[in-house]
C-alpha atoms as a PDB file:
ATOM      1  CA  UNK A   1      26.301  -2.783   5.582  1.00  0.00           C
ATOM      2  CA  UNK A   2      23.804  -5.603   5.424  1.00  0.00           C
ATOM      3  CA  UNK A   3      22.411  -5.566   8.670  1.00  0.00           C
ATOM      4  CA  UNK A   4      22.031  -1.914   8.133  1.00  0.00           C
ATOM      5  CA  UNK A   5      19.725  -2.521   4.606  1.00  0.00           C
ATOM      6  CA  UNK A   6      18.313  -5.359   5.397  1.00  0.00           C
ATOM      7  CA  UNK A   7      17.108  -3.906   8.956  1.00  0.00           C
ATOM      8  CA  UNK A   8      15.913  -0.529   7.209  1.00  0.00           C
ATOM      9  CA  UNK A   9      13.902  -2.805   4.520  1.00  0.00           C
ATOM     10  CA  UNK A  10      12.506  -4.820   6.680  1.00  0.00           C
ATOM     11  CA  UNK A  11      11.547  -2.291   9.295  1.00  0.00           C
ATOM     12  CA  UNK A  12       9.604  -0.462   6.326  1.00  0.00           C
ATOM     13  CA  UNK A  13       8.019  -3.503   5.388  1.00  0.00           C
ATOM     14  CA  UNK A  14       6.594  -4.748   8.438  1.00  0.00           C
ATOM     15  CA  UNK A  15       5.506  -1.060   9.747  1.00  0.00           C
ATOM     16  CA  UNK A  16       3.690  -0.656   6.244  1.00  0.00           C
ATOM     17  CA  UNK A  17       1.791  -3.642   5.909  1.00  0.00           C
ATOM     18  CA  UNK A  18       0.695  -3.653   9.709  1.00  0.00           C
ATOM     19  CA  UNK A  19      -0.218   0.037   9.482  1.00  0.00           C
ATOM     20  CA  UNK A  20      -2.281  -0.469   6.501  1.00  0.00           C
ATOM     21  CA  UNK A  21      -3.412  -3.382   8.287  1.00  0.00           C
ATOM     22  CA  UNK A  22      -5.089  -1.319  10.567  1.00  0.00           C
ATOM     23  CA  UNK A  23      -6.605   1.270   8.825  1.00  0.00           C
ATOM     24  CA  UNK A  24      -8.257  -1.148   6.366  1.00  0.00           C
ATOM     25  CA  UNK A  25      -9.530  -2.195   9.944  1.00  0.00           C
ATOM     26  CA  UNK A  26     -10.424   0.995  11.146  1.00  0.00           C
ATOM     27  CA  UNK A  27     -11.779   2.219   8.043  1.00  0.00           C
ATOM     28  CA  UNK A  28     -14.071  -0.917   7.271  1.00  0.00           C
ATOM     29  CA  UNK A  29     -16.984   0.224   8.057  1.00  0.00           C
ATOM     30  CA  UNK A  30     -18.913  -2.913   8.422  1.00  0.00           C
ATOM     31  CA  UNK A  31     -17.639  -3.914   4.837  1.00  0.00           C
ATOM     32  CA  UNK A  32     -16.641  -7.269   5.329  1.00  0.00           C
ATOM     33  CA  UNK A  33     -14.071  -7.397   2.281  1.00  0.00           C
ATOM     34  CA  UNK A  34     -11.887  -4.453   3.687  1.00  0.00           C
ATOM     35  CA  UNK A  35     -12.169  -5.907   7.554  1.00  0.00           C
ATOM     36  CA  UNK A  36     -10.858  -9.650   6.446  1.00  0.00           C
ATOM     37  CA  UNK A  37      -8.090  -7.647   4.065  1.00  0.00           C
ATOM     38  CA  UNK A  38      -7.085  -5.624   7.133  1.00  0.00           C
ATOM     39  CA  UNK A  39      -6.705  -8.659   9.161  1.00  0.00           C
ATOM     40  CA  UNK A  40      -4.797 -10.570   6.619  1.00  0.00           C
ATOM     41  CA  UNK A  41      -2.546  -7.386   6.083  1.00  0.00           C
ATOM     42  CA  UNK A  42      -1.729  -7.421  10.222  1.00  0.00           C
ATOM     43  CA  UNK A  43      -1.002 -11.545  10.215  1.00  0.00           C
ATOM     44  CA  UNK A  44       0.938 -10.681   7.417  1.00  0.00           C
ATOM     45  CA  UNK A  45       3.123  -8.635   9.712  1.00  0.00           C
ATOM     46  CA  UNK A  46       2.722  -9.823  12.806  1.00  0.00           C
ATOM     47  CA  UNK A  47       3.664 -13.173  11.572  1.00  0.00           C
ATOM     48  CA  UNK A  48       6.830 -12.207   9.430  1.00  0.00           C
ATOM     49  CA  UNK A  49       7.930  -9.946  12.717  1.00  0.00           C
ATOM     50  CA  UNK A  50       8.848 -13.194  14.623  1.00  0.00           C
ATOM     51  CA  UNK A  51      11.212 -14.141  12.087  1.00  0.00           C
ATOM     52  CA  UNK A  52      12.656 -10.818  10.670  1.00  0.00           C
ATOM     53  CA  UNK A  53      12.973  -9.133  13.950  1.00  0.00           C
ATOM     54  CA  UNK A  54      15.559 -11.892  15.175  1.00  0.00           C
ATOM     55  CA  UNK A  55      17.142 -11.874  12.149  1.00  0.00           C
ATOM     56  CA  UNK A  56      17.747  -8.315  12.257  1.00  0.00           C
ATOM     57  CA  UNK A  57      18.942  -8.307  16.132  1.00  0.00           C
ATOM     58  CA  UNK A  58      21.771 -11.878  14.897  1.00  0.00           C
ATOM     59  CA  UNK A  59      22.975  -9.409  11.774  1.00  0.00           C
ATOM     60  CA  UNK A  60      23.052  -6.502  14.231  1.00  0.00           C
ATOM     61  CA  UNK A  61      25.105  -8.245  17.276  1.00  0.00           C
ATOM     62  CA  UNK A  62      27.047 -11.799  16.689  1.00  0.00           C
ATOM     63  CA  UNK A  63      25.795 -12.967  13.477  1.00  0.00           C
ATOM     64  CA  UNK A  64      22.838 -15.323  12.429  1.00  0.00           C
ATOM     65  CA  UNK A  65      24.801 -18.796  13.475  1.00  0.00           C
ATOM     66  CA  UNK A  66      23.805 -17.905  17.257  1.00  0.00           C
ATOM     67  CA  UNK A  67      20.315 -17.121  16.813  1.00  0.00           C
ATOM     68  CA  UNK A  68      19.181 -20.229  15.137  1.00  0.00           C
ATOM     69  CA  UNK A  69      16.620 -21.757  17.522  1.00  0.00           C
ATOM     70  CA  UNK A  70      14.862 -17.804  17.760  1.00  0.00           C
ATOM     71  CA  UNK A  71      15.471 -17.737  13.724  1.00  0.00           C
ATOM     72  CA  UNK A  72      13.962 -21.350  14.106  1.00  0.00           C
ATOM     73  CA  UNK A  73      11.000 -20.659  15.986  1.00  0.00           C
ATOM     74  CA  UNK A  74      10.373 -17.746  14.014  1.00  0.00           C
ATOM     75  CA  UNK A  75      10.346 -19.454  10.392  1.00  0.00           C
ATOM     76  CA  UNK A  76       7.723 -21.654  12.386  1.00  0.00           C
ATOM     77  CA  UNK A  77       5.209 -19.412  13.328  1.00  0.00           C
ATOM     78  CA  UNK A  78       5.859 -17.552   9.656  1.00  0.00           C
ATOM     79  CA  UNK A  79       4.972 -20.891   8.298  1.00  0.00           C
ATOM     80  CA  UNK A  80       1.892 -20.654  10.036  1.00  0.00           C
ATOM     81  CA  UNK A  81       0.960 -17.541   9.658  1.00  0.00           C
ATOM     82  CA  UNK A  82       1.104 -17.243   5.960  1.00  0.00           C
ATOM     83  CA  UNK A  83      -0.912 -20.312   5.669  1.00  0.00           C
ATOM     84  CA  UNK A  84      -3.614 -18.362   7.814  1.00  0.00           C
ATOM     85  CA  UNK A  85      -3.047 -15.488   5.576  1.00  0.00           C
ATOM     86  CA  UNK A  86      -4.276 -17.259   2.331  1.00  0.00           C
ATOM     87  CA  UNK A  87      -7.041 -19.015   4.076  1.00  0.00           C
ATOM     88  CA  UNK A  88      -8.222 -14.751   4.496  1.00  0.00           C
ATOM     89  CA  UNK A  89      -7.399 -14.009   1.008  1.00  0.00           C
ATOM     90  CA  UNK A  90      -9.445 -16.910  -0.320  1.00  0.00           C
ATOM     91  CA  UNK A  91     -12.575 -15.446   2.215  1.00  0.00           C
ATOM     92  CA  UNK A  92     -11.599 -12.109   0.541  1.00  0.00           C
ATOM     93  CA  UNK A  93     -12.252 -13.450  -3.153  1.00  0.00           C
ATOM     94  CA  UNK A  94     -15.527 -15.078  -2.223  1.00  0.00           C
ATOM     95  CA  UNK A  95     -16.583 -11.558  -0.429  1.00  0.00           C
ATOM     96  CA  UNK A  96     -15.502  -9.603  -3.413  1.00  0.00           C
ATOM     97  CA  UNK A  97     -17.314 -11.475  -5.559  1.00  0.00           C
ATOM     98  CA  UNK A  98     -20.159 -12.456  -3.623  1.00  0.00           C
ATOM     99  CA  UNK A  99     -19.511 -16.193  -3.786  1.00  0.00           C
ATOM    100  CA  UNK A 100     -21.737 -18.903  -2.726  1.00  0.00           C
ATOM    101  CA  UNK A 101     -21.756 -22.587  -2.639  1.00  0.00           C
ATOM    102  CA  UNK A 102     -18.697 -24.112  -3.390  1.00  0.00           C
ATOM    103  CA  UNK A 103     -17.905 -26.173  -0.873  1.00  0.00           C
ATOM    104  CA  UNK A 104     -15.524 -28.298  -2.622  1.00  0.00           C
ATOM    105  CA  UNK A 105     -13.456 -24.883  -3.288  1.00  0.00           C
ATOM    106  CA  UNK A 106     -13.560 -24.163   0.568  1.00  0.00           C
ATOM    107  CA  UNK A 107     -12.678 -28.145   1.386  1.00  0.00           C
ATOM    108  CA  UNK A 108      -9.481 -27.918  -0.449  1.00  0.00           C
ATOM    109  CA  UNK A 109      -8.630 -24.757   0.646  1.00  0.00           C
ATOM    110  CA  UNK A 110      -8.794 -26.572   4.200  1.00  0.00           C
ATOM    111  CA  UNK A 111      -7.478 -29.308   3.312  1.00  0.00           C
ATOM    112  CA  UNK A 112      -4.490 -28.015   1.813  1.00  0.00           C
ATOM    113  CA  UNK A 113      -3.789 -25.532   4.934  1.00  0.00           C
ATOM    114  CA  UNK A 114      -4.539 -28.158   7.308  1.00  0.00           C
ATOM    115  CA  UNK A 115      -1.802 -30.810   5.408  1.00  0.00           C
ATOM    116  CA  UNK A 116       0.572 -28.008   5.076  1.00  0.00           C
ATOM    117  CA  UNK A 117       0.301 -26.961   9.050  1.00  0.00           C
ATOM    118  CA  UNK A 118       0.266 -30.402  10.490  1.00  0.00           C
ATOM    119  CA  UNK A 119       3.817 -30.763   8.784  1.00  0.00           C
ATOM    120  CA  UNK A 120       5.239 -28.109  10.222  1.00  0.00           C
ATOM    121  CA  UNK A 121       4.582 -29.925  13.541  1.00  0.00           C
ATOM    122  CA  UNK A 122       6.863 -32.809  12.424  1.00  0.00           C
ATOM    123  CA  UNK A 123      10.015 -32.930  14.703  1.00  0.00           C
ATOM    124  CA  UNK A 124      11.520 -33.786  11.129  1.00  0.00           C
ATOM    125  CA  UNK A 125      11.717 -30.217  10.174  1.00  0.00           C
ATOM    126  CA  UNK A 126      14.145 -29.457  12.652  1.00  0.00           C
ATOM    127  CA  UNK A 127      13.176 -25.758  13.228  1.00  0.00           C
ATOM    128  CA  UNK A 128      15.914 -25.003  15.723  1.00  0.00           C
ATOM    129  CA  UNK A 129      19.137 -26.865  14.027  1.00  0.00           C
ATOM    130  CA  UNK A 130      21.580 -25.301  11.849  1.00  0.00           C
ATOM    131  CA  UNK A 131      21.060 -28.127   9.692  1.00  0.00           C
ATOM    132  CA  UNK A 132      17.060 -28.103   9.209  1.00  0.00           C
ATOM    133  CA  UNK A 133      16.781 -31.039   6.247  1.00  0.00           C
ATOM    134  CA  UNK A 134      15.884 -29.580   2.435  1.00  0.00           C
ATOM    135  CA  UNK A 135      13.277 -32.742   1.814  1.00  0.00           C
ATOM    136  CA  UNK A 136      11.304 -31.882   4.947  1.00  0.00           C
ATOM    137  CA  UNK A 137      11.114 -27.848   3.577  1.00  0.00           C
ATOM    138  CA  UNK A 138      10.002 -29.297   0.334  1.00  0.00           C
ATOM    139  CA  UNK A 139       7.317 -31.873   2.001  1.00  0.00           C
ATOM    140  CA  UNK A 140       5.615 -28.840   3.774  1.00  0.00           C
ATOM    141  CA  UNK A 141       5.346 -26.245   1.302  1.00  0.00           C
ATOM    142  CA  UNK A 142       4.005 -28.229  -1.261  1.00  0.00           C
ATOM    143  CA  UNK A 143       0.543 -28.082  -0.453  1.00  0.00           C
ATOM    144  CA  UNK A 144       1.507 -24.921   0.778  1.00  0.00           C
ATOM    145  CA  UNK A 145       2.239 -24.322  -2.929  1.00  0.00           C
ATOM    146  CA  UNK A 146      -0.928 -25.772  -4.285  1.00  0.00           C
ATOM    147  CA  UNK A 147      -3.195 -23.653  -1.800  1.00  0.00           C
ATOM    148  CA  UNK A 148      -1.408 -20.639  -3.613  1.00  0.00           C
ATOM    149  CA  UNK A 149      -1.840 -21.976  -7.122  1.00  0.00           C
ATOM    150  CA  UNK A 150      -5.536 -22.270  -6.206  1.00  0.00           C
ATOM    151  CA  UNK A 151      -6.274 -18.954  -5.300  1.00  0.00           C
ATOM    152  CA  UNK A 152      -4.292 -17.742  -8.087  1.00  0.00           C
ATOM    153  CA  UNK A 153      -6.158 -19.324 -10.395  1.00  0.00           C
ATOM    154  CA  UNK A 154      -9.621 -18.158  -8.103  1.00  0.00           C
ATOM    155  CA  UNK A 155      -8.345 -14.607  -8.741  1.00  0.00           C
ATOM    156  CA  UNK A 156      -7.340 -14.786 -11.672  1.00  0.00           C
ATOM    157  CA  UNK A 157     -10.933 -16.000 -13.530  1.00  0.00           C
ATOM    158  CA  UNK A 158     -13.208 -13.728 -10.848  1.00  0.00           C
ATOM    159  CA  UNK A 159     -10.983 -10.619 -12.177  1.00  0.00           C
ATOM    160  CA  UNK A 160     -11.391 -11.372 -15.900  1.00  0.00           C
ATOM    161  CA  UNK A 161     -15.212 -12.348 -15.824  1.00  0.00           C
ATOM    162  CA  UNK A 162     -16.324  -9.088 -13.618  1.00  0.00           C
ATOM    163  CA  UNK A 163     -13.780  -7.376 -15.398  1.00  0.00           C
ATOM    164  CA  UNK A 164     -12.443  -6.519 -12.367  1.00  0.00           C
ATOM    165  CA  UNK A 165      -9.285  -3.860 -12.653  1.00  0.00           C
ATOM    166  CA  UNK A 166      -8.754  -3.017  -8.939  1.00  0.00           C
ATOM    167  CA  UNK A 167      -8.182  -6.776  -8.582  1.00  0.00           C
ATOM    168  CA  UNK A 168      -6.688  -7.327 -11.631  1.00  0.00           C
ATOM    169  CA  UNK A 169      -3.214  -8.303 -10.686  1.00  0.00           C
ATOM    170  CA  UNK A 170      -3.707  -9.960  -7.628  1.00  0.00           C
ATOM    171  CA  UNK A 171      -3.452 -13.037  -9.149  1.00  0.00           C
ATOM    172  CA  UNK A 172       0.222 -11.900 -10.305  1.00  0.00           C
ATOM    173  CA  UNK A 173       1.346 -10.633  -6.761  1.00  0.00           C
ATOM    174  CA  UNK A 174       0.564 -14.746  -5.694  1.00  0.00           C
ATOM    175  CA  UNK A 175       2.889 -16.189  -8.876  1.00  0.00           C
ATOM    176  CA  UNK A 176       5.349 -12.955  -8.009  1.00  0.00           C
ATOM    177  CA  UNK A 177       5.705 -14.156  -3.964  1.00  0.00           C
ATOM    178  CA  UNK A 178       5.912 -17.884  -5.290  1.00  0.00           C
ATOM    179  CA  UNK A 179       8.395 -17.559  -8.238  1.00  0.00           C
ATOM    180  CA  UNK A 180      10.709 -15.460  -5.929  1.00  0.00           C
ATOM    181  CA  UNK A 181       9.965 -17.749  -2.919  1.00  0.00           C
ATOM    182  CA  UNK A 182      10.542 -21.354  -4.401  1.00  0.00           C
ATOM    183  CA  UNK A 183      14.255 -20.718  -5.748  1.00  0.00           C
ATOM    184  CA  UNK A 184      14.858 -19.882  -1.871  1.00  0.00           C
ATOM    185  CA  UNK A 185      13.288 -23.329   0.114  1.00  0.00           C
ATOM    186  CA  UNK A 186      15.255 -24.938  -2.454  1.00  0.00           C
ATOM    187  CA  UNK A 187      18.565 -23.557  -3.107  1.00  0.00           C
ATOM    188  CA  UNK A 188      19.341 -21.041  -0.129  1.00  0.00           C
ATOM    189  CA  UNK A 189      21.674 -23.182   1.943  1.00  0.00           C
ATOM    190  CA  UNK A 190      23.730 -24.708  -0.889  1.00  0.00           C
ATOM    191  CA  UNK A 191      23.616 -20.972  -2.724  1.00  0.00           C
ATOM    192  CA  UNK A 192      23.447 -18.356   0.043  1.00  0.00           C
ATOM    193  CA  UNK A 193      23.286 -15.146  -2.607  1.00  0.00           C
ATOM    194  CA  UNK A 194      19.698 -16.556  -3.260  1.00  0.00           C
ATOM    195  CA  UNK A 195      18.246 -15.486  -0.329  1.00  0.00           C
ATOM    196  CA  UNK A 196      17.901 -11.714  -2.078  1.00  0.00           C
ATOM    197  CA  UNK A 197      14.884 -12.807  -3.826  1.00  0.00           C
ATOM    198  CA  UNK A 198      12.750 -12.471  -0.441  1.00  0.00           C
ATOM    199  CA  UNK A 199      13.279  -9.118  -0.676  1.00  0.00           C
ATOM    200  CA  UNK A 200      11.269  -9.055  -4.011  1.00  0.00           C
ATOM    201  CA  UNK A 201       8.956 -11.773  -2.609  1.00  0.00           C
ATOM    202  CA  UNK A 202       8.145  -9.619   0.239  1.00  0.00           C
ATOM    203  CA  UNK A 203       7.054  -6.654  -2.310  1.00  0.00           C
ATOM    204  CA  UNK A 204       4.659  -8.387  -3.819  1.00  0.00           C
ATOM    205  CA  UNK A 205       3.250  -9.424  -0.712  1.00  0.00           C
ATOM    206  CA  UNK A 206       3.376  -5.645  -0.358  1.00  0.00           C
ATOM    207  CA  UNK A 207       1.727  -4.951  -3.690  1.00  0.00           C
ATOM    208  CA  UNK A 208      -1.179  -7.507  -2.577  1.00  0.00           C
ATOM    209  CA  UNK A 209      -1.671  -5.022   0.607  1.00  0.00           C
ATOM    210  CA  UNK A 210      -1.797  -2.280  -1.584  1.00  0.00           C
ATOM    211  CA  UNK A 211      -4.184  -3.472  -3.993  1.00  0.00           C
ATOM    212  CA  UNK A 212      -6.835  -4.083  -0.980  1.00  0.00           C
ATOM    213  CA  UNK A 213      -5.844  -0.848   0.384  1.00  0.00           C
ATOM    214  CA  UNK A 214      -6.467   1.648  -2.512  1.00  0.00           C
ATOM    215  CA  UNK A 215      -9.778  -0.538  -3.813  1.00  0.00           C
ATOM    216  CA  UNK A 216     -10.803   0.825  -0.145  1.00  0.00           C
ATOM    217  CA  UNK A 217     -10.046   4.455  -0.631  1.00  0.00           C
ATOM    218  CA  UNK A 218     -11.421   4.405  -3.885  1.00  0.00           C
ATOM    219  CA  UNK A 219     -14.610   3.256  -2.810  1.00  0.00           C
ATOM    220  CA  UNK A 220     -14.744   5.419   0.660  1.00  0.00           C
ATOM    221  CA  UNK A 221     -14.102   8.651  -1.908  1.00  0.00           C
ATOM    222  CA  UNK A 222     -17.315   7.715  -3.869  1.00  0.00           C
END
């Protein structure tokens, strides 16, 4: 029964956020805010695929304990991917609001994805054992952390001063992913049942698709 949800879920998932991935894409029209959220929506997917797809084939066939170098890999490039995906969503806020200067904003959005990519190349993490070590998934998301907690907080003053309500929870999708997603790095292996909170972490990641996706059909109906 839980390959069978889980696969359905996260079939769903991945085909919605890729497909309105690309017709945010397709539907830019030389507006640069839509084009970058299109992108971000398909790395989004794309990136999540490599991990969920083997996932779904271990629950499917002999279980996840003989997929874990493919489950491995795939948390890997995940990791990557979703640090790529808030590097768009921080171009996305300084598009949306027409943002200039601040350089120091854009250095420590680099600086935080570069720290938190470079350890994921440490041979420390163990990506393809069954016994990956906790203090190595805590070392790499924590500037992974702070790089959300800044655009949060970006979000979350650009909204209120423009009085922006299209964008007015997208600061709250970010905390949403994180609050759901933190519990998991740190107590999944000791407390397996808390692994169901990426199901709600992955709808707000949803939710922040859908926020860039009906801001574009509002404004193509105008």
């Amino acid at each position: 029964m839980q390959s069978i949800m889980e696969t359905i879920f996260d079939v769903v998932y991945l085909t919605t956020v890729v497909t309105l991935g690309i017709l945010m894409v397709k539907n830019a029209k030389g507006n640069k805010q839509y084009l970058l959220f299109g992108i971000m929506a398909i790395v989004l997917g794309s990136g999540d695929a490599f991990h969920l797809v083997p996932r779904a084939v271990a629950l499917s066939t002999t279980g996840l304990e003989n997929y874990t170098a493919a489950l491995g890999i795939g948390k890997f490039i995940t990791s990557i991917t979703m640090t790529l995906f808030y590097i768009l969503l921080y171009y996305i806020w300084r598009k949306r609001y027409d943002i200039q200067g601040k350089q120091g904003v854009t250095f420590a959005v680099y600086l935080l994805a570069i720290v938190r990519i470079a350890l994921c190349f440490f041979p420390q993490n163990a990506w393809t054992s069954a016994n990956a070590p906790l203090s190595w998934g805590i070392y790499r998301n924590i500037p992974f952390a702070l790089l959300g907690l800044l655009i949060i907080v970006l979000f979350y003053q650009s909204a209120k001063q423009h009085n922006d309500r299209s964008f007015g929870f997208m600061w709250l999708t970010i905390v949403l992913s994180f609050a759901f997603y933190i519990p998991v790095v740190l107590w999944a292996d000791t407390f397996p049942l808390v692994g169901i909170l990426m199901i709600p972490k992955t709808c707000a990641y949803v939710w922040t698709v859908w926020i860039g996706y009906s801001d574009m059909k509002r404004s193509i109906h105008k």
